[in-house]
N, C-alpha and C. Protein backbone atom coordinates (compact mmCIF):
# COMPACT_ATOMS: atom_id res chain seq x y z
N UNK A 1 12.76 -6.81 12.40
CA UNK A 1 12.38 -6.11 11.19
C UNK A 1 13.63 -5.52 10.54
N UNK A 2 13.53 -5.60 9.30
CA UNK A 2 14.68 -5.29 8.60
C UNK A 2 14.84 -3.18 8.67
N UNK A 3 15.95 -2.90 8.95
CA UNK A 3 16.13 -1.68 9.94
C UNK A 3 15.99 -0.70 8.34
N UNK A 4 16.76 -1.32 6.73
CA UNK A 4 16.75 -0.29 5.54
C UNK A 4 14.69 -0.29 5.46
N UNK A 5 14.13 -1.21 5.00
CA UNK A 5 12.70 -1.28 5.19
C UNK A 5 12.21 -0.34 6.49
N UNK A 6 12.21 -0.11 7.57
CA UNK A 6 12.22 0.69 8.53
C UNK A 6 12.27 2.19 7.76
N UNK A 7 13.71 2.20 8.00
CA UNK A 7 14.01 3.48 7.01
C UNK A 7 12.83 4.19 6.40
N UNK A 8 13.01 3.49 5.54
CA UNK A 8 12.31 3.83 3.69
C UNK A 8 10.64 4.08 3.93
N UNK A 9 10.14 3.09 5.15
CA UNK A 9 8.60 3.86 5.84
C UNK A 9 8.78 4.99 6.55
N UNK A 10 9.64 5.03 7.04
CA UNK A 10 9.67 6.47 8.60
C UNK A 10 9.78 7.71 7.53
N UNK A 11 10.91 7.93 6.29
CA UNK A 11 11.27 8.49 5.50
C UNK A 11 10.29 9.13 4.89
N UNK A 12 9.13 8.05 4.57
CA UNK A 12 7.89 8.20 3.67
C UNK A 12 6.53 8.86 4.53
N UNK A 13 7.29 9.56 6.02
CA UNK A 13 6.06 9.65 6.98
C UNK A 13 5.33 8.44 7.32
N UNK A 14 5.52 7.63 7.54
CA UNK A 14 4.34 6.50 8.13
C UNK A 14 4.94 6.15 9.38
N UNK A 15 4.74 6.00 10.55
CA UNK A 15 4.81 6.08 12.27
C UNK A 15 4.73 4.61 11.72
N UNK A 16 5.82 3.53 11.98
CA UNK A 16 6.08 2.18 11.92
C UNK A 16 5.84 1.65 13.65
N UNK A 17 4.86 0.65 14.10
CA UNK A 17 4.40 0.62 14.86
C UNK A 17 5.19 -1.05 15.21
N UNK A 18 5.31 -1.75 13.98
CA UNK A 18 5.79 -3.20 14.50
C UNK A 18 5.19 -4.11 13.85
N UNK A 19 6.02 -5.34 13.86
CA UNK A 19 5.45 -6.58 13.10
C UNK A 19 4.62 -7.05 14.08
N UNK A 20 3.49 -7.11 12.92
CA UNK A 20 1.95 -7.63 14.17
C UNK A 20 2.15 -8.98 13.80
N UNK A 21 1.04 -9.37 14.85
CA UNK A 21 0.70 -10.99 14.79
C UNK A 21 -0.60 -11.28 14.13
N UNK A 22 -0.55 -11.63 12.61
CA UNK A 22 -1.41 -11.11 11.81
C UNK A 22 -2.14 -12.75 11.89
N UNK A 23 -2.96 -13.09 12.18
CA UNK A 23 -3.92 -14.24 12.58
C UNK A 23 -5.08 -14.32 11.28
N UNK A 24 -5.13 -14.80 10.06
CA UNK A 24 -5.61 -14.56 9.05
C UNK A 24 -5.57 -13.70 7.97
N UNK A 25 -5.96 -13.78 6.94
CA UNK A 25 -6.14 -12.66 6.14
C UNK A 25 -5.10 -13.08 5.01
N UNK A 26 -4.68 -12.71 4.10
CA UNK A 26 -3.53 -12.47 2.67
C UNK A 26 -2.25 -12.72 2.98
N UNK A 27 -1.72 -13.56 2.80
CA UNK A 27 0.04 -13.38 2.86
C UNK A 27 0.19 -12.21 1.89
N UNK A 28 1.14 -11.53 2.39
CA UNK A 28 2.22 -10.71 1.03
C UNK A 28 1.87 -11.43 -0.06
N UNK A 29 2.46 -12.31 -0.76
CA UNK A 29 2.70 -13.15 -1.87
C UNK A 29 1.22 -13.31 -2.35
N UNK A 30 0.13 -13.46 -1.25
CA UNK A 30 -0.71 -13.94 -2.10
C UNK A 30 -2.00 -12.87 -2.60
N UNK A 31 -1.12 -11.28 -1.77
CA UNK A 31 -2.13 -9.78 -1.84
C UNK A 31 -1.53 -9.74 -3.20
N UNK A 32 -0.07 -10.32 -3.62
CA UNK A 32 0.59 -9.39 -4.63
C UNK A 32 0.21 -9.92 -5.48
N UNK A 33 -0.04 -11.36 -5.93
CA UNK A 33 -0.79 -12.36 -6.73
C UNK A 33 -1.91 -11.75 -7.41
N UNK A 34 -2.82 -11.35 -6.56
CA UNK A 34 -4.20 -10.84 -6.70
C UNK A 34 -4.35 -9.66 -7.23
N UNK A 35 -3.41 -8.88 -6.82
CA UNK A 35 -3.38 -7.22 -7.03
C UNK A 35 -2.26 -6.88 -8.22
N UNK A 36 -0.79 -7.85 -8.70
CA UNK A 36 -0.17 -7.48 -9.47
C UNK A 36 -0.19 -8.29 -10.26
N UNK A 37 -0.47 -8.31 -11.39
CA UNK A 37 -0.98 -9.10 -12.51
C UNK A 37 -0.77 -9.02 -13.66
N UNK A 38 -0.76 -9.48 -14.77
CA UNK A 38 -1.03 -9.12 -16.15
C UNK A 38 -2.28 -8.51 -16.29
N UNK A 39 -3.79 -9.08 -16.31
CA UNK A 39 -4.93 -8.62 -16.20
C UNK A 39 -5.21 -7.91 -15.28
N UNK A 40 -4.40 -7.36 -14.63
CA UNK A 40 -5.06 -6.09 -13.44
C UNK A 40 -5.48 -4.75 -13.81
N UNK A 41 -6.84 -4.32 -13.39
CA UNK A 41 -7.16 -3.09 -13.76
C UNK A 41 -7.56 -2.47 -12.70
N UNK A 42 -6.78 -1.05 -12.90
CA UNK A 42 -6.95 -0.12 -11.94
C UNK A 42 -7.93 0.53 -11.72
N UNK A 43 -8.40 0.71 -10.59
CA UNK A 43 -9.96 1.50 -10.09
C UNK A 43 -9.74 2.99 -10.22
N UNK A 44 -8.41 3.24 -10.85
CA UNK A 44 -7.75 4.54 -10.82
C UNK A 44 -6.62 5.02 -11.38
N UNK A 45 -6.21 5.77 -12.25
CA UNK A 45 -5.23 6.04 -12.90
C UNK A 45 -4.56 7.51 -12.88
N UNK A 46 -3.42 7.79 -12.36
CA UNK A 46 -3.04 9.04 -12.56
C UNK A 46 -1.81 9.72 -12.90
N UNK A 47 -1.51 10.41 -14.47
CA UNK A 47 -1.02 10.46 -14.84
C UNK A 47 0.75 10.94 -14.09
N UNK A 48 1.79 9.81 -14.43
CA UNK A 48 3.11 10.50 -13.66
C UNK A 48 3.55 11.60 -14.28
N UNK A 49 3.26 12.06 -15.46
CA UNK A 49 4.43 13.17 -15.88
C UNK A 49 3.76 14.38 -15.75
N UNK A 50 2.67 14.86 -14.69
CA UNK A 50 2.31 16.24 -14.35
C UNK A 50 2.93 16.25 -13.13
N UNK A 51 3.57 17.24 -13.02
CA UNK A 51 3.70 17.97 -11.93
C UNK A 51 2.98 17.97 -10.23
N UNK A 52 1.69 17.66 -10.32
CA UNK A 52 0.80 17.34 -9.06
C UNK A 52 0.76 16.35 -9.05
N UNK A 53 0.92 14.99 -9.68
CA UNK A 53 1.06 13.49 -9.39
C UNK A 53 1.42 13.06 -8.34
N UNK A 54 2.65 13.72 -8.14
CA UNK A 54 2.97 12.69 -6.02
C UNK A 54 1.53 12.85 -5.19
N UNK A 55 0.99 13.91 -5.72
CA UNK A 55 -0.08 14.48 -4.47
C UNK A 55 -1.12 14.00 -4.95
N UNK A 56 -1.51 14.03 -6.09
CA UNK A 56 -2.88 13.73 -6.24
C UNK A 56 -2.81 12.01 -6.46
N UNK A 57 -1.71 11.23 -6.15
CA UNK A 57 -1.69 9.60 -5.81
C UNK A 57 -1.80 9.47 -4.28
N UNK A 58 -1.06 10.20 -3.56
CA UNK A 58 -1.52 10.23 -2.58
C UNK A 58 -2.75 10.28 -2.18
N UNK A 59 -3.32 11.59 -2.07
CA UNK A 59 -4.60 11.67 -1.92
C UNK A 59 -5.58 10.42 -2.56
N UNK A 60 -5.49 10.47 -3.51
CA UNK A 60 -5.93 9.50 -4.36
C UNK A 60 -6.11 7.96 -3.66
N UNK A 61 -4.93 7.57 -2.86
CA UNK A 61 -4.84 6.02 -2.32
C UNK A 61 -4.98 6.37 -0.87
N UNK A 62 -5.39 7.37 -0.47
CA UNK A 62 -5.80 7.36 1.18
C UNK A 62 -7.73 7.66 0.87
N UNK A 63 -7.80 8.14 -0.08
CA UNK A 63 -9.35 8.26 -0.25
C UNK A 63 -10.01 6.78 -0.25
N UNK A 64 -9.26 6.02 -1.37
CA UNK A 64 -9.55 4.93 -1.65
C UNK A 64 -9.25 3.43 -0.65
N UNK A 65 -7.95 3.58 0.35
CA UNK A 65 -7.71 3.05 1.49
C UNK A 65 -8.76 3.02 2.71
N UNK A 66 -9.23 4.06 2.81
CA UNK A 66 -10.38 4.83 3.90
C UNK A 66 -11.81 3.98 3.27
N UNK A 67 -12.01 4.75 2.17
CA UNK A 67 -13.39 3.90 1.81
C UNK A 67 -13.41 2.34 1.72
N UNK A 68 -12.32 1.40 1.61
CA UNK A 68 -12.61 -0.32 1.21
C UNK A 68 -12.05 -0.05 3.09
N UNK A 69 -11.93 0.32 3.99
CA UNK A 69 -11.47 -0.10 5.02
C UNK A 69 -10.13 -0.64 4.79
N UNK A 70 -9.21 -0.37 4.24
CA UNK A 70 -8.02 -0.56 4.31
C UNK A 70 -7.41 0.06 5.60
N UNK A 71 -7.36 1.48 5.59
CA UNK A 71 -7.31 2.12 6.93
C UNK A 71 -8.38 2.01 8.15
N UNK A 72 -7.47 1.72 9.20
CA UNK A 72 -8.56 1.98 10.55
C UNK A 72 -8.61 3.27 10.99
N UNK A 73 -9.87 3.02 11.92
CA UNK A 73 -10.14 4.64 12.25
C UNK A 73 -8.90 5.72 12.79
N UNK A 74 -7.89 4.50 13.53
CA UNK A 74 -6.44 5.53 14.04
C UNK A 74 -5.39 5.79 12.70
N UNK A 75 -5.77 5.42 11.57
CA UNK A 75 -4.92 5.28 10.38
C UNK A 75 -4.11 4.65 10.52
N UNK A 76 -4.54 3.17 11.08
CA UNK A 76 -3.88 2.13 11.08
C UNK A 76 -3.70 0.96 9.60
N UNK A 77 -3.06 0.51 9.46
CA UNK A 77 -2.94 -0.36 7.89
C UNK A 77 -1.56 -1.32 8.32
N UNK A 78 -2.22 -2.42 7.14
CA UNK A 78 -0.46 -3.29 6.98
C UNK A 78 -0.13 -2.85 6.04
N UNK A 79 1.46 -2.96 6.07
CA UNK A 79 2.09 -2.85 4.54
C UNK A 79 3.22 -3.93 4.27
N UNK A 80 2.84 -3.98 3.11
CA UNK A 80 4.24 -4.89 2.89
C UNK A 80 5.40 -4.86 2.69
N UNK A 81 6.57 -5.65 3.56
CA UNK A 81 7.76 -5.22 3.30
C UNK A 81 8.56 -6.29 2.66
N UNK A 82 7.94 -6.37 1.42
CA UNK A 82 8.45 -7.00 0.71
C UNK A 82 8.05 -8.95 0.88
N UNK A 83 8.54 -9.80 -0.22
CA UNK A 83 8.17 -10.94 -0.35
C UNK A 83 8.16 -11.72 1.02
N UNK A 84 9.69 -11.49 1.23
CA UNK A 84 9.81 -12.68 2.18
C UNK A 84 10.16 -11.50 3.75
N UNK A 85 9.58 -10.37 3.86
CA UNK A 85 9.84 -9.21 4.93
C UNK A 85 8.20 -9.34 5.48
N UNK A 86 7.16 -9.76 5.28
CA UNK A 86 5.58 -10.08 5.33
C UNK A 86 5.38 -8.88 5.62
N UNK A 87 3.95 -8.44 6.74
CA UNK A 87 3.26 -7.30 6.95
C UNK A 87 3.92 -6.29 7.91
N UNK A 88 3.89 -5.18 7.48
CA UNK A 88 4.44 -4.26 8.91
C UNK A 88 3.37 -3.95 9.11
N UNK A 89 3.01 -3.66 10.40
CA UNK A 89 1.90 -2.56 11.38
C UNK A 89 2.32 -0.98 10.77
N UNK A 90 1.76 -0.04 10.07
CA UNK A 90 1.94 1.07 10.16
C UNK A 90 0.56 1.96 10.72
N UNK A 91 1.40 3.26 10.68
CA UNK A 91 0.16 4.44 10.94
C UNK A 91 0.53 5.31 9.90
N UNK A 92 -0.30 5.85 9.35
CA UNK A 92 -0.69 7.10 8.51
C UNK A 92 -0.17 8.23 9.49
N UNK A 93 0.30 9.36 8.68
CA UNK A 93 0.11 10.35 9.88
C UNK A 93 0.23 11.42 9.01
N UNK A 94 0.22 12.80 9.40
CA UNK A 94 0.04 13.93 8.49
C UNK A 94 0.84 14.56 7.45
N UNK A 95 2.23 13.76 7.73
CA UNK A 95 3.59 13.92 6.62
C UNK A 95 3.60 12.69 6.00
N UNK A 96 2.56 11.56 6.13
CA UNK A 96 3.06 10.63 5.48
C UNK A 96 2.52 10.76 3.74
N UNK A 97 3.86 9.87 3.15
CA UNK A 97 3.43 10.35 1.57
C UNK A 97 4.00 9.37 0.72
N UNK A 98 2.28 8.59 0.40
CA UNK A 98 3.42 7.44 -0.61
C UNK A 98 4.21 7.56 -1.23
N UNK A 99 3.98 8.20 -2.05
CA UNK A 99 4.74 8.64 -3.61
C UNK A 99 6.08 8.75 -2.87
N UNK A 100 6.74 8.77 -1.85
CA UNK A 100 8.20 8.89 -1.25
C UNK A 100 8.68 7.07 -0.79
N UNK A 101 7.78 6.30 -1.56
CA UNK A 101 7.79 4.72 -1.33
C UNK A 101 8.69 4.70 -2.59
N UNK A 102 8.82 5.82 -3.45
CA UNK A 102 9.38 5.03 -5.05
C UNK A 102 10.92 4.54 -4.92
N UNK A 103 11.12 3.68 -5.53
CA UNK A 103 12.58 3.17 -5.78
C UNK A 103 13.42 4.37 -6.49
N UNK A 104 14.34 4.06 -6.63
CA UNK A 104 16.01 5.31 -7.29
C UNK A 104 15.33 5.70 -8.75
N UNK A 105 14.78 4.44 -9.47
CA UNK A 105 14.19 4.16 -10.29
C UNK A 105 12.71 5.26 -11.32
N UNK A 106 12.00 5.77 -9.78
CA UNK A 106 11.31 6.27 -10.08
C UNK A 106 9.74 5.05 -10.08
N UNK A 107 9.84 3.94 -9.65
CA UNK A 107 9.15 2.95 -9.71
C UNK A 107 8.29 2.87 -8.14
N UNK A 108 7.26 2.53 -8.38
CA UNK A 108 6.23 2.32 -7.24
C UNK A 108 5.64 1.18 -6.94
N UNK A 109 5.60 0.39 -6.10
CA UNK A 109 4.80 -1.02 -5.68
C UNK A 109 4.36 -0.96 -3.97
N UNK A 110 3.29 -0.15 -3.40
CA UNK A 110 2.61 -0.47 -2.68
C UNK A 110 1.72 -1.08 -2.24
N UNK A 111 1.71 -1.98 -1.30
CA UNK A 111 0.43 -2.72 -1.29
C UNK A 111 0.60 -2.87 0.37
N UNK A 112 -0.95 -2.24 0.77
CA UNK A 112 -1.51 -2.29 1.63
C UNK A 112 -2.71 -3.20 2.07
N UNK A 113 -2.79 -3.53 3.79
CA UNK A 113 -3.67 -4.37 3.79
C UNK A 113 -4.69 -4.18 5.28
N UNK A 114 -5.95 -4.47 4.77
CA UNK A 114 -6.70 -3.95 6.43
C UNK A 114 -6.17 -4.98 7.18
N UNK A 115 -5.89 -4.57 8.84
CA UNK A 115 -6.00 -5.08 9.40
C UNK A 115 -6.22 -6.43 9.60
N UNK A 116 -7.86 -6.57 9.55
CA UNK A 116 -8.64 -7.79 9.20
C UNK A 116 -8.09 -8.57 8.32
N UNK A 117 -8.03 -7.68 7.27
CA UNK A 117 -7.35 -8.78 5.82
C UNK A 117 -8.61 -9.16 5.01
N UNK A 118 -9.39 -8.10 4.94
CA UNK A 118 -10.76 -8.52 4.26
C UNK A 118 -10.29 -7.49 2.64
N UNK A 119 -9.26 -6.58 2.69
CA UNK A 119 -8.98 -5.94 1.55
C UNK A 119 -7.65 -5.75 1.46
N UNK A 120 -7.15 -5.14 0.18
CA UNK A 120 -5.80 -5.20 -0.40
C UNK A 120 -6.30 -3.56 -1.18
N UNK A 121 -5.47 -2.96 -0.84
CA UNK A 121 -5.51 -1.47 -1.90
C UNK A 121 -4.20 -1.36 -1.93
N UNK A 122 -3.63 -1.17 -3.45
CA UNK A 122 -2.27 -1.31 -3.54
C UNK A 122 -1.60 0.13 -4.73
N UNK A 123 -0.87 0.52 -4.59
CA UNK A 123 -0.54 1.52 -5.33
C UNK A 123 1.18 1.00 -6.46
N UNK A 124 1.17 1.22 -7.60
CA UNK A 124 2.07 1.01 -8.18
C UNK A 124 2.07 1.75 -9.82
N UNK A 125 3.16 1.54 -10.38
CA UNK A 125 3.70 2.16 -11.49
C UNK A 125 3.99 1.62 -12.74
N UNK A 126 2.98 1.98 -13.70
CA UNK A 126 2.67 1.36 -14.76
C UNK A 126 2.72 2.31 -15.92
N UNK A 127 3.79 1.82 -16.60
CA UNK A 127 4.08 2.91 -18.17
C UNK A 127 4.17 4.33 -17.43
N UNK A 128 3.80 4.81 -18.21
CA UNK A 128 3.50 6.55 -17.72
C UNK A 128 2.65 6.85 -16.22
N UNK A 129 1.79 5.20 -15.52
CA UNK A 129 0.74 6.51 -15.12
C UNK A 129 0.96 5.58 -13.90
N UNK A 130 0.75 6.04 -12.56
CA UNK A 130 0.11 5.51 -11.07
C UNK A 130 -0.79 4.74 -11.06
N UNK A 131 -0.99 3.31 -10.85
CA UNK A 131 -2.28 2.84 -10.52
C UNK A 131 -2.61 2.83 -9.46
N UNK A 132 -4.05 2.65 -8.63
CA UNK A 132 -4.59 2.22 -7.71
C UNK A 132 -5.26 0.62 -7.97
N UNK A 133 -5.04 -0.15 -6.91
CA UNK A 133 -6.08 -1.45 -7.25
C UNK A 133 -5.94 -1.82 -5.68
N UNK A 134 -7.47 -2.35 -6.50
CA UNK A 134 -8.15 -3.10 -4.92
C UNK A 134 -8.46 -4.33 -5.15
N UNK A 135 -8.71 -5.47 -4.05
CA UNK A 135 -8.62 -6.26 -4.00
C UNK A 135 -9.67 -6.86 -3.14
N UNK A 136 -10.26 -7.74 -3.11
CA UNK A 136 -11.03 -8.00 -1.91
C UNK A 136 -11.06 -9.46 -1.25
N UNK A 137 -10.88 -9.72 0.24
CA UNK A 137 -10.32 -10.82 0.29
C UNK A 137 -11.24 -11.67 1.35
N UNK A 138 -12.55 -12.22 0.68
CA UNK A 138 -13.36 -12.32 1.58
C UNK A 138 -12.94 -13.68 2.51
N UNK A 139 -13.61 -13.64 3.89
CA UNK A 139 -13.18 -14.21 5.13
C UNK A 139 -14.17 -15.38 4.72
N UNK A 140 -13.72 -16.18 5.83
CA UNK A 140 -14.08 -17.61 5.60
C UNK A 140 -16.04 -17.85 6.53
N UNK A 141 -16.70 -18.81 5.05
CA UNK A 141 -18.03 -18.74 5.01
C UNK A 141 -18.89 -19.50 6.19
């Protein structure tokens, strides 16, 4: 695993657990396909230039992580480390805080994935405001 990616999760509070052996479900490339788009609309919007924004995106994408089962019951999740870096194993934990995912930039592109790989909840930065989007990635019939 790439050790700056490492970093930049531990940094952000998330307990980095390891590259799993992910046996189905979304490549990276093809959660980001789905979830970053021209036509993508957010299940959620929250404005960046107040003051409570880091927090209330946070909150905001662990509410919404929890309810599609993105998170497991130990606040377990994949994340992506990038295109060609695929899924990390993370954990949630009580300092962890997206909004500390942003680039130098001030820019956001999270995308998270259950376990399973039955969903995609992804957090990123659009004009002025935070989106949330979900994704759903149903398993084979």
């Amino acid at each position: 695993m790439d050790t700056e990616i490492e970093s930049r999760f531990r940094t952000a509070g998330l307990e980095v657990i390891g590259q799993p052996e992910v046996d189905g479900g979304p490549s990276v490339e093809q959660a980001f396909r789905r979830v970053v788009h021209i036509d993508a609309e957010p299940v959620e919007r929250i404005q960046r230039n107040t003051a409570d924004a880091p927090g209330r995106l946070d909150e905001a994408w662990r509410a919404r992580a929890r309810a599609g089962g993105v998170l497991s019951e130990d606040g377990t999740c994949l994340v992506a480390a990038g295109m060609k870096g695929g899924w990390v194993h993370v954990r949630l934990t009580e300092d962890s805080d997206i909004s500390a995912l942003r680039s130098p930039d001030g820019d956001l592109l999270l995308i998270a994935r259950s376990p399973s790989g039955h969903r995609v909840c992804a957090a990123s930065t659009e004009g002025g405001d935070y989106w949330i989007l979900e994704e759903d990635f149903p398993g084979p019939a």
